[in-house]
PDB file of N, CA and C in Angstrom:
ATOM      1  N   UNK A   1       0.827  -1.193   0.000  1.00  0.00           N
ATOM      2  CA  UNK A   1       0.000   0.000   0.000  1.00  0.00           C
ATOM      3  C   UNK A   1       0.875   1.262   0.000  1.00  0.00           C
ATOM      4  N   UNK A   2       2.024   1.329   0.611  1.00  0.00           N
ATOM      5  CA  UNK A   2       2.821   2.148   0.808  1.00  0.00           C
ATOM      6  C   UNK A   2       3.212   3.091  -0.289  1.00  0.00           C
ATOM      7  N   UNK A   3       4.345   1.352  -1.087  1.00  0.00           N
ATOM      8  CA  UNK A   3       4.627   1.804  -2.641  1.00  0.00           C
ATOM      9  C   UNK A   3       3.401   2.426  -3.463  1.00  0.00           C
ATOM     10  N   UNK A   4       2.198   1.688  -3.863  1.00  0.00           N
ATOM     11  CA  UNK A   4       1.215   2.638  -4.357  1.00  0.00           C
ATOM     12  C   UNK A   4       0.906   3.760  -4.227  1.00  0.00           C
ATOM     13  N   UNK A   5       1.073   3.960  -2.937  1.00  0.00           N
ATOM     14  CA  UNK A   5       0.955   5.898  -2.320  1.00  0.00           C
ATOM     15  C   UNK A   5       2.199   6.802  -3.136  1.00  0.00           C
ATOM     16  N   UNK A   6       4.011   5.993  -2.950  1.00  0.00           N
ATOM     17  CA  UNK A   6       4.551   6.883  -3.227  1.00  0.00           C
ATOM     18  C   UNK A   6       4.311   6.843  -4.953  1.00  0.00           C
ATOM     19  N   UNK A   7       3.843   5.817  -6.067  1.00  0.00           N
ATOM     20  CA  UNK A   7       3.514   5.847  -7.077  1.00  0.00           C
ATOM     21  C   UNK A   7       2.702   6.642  -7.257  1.00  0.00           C
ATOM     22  N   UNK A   8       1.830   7.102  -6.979  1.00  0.00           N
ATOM     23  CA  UNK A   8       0.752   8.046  -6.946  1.00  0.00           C
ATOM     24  C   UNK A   8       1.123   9.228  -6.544  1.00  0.00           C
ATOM     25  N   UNK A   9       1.941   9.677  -5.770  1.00  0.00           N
ATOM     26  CA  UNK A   9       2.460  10.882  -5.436  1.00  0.00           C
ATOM     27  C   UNK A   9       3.226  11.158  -6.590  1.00  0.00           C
ATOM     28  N   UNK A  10       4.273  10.868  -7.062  1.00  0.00           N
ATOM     29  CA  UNK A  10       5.515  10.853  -8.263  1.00  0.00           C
ATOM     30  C   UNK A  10       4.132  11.013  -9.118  1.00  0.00           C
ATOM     31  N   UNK A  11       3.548  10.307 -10.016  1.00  0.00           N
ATOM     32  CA  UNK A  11       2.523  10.407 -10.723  1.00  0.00           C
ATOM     33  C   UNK A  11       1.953  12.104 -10.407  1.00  0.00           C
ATOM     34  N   UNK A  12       1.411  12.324  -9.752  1.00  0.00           N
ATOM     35  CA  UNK A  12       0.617  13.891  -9.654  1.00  0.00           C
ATOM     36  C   UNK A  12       1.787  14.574  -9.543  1.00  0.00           C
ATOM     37  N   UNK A  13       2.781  14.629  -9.212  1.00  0.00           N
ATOM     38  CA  UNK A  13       4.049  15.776  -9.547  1.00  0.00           C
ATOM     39  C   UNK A  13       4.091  15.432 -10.962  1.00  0.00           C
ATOM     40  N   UNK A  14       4.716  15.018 -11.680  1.00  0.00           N
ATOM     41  CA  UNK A  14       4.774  15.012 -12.465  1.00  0.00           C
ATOM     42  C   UNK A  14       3.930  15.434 -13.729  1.00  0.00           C
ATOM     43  N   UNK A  15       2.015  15.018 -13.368  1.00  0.00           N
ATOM     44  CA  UNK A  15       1.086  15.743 -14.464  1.00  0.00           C
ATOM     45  C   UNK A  15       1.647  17.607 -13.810  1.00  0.00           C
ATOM     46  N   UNK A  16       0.942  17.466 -12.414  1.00  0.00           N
ATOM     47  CA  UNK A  16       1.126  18.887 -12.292  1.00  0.00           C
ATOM     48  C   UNK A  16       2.332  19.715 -12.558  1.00  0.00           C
ATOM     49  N   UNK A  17       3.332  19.547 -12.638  1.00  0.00           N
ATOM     50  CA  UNK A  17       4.612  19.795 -13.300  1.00  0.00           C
ATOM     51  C   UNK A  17       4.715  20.493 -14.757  1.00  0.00           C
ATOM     52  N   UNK A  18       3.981  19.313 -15.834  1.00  0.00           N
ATOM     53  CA  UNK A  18       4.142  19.871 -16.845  1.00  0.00           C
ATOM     54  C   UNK A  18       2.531  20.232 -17.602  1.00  0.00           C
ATOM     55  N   UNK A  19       1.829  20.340 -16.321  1.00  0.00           N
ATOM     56  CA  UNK A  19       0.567  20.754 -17.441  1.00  0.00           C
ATOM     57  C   UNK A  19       0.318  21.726 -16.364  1.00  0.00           C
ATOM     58  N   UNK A  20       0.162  21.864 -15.075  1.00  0.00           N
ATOM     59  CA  UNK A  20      -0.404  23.391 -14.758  1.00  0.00           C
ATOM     60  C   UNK A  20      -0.810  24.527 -15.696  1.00  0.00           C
ATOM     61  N   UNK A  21       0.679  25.173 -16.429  1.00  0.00           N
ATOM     62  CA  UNK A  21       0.317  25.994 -17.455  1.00  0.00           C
ATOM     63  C   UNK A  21      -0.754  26.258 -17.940  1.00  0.00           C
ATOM     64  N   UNK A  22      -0.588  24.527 -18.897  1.00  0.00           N
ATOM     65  CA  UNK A  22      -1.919  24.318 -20.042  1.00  0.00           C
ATOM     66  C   UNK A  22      -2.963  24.571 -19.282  1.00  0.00           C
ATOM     67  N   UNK A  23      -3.225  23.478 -18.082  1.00  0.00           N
ATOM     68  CA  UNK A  23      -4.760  23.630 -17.908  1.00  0.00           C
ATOM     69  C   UNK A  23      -5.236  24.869 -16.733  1.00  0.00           C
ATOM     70  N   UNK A  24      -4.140  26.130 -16.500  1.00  0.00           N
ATOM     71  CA  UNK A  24      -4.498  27.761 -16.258  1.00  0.00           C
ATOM     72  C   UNK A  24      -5.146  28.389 -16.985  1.00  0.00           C
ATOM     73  N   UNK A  25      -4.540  28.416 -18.652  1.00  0.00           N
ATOM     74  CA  UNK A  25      -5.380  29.030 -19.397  1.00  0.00           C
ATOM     75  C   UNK A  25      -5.535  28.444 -20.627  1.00  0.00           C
ATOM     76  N   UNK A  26      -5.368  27.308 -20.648  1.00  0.00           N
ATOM     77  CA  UNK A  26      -6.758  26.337 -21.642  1.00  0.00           C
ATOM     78  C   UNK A  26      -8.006  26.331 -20.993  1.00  0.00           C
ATOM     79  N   UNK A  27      -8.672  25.656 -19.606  1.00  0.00           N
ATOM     80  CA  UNK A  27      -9.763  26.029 -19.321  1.00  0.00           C
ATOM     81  C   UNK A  27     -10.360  27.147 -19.737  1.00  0.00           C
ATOM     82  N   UNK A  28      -9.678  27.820 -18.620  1.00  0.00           N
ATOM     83  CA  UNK A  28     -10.725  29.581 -19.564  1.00  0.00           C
ATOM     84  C   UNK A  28     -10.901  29.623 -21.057  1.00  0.00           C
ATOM     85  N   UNK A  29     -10.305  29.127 -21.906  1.00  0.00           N
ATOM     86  CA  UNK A  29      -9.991  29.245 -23.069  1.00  0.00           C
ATOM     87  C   UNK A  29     -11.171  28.850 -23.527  1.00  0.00           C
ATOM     88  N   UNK A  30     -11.298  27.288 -23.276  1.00  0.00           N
ATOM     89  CA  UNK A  30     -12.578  26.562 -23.506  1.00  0.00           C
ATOM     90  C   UNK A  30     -13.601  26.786 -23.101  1.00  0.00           C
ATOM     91  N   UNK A  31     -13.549  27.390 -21.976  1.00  0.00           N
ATOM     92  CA  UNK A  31     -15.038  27.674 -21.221  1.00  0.00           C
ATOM     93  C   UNK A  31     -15.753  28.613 -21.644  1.00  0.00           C
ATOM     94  N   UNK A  32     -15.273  30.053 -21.706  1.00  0.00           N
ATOM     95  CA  UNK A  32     -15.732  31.011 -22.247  1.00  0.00           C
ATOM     96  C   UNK A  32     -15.498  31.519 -23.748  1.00  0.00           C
ATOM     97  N   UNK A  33     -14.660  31.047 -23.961  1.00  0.00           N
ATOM     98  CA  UNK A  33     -14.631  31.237 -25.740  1.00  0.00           C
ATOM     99  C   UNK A  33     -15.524  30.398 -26.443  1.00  0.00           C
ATOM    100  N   UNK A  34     -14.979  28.902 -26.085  1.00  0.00           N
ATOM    101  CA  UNK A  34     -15.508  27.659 -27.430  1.00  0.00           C
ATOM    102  C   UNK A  34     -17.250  27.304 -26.125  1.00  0.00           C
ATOM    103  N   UNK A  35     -17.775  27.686 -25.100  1.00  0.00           N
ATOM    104  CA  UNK A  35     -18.425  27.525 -24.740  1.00  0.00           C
ATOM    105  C   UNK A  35     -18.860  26.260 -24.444  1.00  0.00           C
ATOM    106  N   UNK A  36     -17.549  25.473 -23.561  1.00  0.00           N
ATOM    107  CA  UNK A  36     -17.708  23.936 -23.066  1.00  0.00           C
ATOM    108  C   UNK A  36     -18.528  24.258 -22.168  1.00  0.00           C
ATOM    109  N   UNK A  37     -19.141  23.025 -21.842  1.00  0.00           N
ATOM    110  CA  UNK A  37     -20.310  23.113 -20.433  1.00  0.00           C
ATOM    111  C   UNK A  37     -19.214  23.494 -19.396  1.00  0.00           C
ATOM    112  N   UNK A  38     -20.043  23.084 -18.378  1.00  0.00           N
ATOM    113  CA  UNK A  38     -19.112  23.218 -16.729  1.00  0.00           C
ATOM    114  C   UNK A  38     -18.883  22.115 -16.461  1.00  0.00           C
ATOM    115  N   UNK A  39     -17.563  21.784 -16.437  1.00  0.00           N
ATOM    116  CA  UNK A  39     -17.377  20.588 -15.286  1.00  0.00           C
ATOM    117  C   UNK A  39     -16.708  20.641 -13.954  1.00  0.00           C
ATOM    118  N   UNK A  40     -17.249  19.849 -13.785  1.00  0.00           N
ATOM    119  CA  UNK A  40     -16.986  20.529 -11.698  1.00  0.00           C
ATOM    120  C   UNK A  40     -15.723  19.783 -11.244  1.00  0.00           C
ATOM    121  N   UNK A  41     -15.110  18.754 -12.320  1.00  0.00           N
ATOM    122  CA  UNK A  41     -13.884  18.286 -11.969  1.00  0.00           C
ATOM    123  C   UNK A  41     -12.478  18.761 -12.460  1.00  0.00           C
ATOM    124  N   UNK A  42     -12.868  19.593 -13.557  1.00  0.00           N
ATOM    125  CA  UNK A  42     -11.910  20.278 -14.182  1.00  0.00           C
ATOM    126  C   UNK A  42     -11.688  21.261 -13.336  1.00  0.00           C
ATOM    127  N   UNK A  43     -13.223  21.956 -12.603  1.00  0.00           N
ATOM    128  CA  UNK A  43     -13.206  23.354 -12.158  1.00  0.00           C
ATOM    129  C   UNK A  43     -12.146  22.917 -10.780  1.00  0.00           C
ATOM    130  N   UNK A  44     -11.682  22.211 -10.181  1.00  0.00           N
ATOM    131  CA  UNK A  44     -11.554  22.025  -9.092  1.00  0.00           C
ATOM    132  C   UNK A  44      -9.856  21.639  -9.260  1.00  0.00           C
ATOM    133  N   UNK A  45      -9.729  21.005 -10.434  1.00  0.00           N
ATOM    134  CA  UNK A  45      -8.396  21.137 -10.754  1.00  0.00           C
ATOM    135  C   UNK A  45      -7.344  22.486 -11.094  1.00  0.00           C
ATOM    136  N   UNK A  46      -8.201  23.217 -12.026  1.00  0.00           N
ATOM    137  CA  UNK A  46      -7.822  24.377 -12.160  1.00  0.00           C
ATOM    138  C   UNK A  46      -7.417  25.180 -11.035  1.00  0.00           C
ATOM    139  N   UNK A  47      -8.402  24.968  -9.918  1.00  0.00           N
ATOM    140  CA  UNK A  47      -8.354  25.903  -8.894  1.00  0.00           C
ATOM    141  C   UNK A  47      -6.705  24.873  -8.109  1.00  0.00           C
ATOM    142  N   UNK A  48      -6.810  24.290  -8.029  1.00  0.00           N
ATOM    143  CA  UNK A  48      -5.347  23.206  -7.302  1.00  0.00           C
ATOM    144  C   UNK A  48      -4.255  23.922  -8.235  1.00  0.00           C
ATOM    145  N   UNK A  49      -4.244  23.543  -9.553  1.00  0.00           N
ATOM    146  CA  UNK A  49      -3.120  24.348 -10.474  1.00  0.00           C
ATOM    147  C   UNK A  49      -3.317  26.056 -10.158  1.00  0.00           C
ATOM    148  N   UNK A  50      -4.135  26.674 -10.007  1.00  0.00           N
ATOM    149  CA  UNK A  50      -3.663  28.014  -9.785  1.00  0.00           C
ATOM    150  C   UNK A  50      -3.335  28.079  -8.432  1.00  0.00           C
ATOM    151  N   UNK A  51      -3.401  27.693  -7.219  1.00  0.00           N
ATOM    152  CA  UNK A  51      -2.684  27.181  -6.167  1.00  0.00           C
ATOM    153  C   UNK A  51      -1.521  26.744  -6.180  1.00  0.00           C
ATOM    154  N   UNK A  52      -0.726  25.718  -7.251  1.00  0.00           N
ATOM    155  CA  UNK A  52       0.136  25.456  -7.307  1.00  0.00           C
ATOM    156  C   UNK A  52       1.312  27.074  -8.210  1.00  0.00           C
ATOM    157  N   UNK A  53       0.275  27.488  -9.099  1.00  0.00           N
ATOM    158  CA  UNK A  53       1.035  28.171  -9.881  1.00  0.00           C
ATOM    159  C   UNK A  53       1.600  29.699  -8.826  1.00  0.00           C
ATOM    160  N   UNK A  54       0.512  29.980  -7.684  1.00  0.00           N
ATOM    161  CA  UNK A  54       0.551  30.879  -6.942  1.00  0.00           C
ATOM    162  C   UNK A  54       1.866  31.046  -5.827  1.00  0.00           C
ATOM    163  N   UNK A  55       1.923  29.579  -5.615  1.00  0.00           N
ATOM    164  CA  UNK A  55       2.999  29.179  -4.697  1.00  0.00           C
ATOM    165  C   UNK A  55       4.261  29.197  -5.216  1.00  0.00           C
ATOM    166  N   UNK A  56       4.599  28.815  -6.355  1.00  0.00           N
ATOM    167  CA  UNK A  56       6.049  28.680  -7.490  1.00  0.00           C
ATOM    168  C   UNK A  56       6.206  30.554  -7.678  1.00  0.00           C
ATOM    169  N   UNK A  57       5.161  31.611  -7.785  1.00  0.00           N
ATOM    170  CA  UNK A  57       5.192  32.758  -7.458  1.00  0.00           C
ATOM    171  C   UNK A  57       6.237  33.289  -6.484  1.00  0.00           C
ATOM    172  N   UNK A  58       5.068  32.638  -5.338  1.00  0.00           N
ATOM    173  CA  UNK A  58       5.614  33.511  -3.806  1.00  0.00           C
ATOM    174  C   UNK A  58       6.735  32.981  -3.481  1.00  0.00           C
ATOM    175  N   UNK A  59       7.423  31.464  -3.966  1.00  0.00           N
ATOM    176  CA  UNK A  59       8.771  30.887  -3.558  1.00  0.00           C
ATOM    177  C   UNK A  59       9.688  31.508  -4.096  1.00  0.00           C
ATOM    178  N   UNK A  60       9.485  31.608  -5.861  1.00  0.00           N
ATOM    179  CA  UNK A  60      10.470  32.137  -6.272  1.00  0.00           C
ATOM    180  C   UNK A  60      11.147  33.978  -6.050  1.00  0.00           C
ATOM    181  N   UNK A  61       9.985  34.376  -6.386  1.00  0.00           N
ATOM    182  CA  UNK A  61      10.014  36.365  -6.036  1.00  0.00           C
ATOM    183  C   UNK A  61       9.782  36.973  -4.774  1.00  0.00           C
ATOM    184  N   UNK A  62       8.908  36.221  -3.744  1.00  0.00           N
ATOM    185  CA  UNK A  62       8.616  37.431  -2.454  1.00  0.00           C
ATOM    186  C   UNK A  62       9.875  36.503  -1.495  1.00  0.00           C
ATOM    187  N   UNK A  63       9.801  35.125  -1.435  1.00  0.00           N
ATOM    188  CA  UNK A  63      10.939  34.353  -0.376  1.00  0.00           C
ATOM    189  C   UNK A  63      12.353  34.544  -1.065  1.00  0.00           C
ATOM    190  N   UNK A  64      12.287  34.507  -2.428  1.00  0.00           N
ATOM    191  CA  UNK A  64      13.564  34.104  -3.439  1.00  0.00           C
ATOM    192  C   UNK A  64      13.965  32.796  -2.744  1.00  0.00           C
ATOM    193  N   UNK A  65      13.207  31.824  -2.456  1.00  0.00           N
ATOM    194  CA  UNK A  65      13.766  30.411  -2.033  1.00  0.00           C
ATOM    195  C   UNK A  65      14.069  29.622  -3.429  1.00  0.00           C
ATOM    196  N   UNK A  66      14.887  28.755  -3.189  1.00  0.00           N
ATOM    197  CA  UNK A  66      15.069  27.840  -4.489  1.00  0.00           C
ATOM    198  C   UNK A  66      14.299  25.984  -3.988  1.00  0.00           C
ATOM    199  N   UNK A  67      14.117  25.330  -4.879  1.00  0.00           N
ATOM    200  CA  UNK A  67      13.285  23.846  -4.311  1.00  0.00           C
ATOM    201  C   UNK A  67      14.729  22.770  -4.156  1.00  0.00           C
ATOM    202  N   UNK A  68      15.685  23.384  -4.401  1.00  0.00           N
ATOM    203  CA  UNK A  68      17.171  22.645  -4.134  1.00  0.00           C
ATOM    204  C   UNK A  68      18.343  23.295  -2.993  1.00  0.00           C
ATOM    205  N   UNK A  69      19.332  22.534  -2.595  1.00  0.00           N
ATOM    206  CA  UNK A  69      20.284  23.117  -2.305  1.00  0.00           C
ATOM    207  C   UNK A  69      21.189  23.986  -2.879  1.00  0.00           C
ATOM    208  N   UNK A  70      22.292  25.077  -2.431  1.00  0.00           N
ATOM    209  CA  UNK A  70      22.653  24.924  -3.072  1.00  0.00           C
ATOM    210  C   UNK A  70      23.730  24.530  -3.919  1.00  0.00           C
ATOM    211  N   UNK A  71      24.360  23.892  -3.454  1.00  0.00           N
ATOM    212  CA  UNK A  71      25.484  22.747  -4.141  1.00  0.00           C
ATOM    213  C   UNK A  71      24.755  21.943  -5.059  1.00  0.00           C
ATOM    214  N   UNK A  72      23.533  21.548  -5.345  1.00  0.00           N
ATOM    215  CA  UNK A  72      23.181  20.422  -6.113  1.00  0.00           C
ATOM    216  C   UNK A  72      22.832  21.491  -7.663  1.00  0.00           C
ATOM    217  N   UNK A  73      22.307  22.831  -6.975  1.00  0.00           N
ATOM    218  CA  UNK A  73      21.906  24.328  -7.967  1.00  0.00           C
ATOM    219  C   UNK A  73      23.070  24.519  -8.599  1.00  0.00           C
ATOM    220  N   UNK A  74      23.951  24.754  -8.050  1.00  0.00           N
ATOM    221  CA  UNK A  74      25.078  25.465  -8.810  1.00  0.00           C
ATOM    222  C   UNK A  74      25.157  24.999  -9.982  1.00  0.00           C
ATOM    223  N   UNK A  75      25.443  25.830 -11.007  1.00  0.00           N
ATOM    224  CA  UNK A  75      25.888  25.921 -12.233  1.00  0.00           C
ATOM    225  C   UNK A  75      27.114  26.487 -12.634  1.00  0.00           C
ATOM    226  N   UNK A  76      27.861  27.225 -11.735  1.00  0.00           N
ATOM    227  CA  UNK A  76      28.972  27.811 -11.840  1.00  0.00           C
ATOM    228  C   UNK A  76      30.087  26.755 -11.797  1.00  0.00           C
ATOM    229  N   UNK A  77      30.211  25.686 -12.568  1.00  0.00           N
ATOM    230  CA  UNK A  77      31.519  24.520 -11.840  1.00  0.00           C
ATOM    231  C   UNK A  77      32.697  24.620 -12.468  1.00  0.00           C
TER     232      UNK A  77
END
């Protein structure tokens, strides 16, 4: 049960990783332009990705924190 949890965790980093973006402003895109219905599972994702996108914000510009050390960051070698 364990392994399944951390499979499932790795799994949602990873969608949310590289689709946040898309599905910030593809939803809107679809919703109010091409006039998709409502779905209440998309709506709820969106809102998690702009949560996520809000936080990668405040880490990077108001804390200036990085998600690494930095010895593993460096690029200067």
């Amino acid at each position: 049960m364990k392994q399944i949890l951390k499979e499932l965790y790795g799994a949602g980093i990873i969608f949310f990783y590289y689709l946040k973006y898309p599905i910030l402003i593809g939803w809107p895109l679809l919703r109010y332009g091409l006039d998709y219905p409502d779905n209440l599972i998309i709506d709820i994702l969106w809102i998690y990705c702009f949560g996520l996108m809000v936080k990668d914000i405040v880490y990077k510009f108001i804390l200036k924190k990085s998600y690494c050390s930095n010895d593993s960051c460096d690029t200067k070698r």
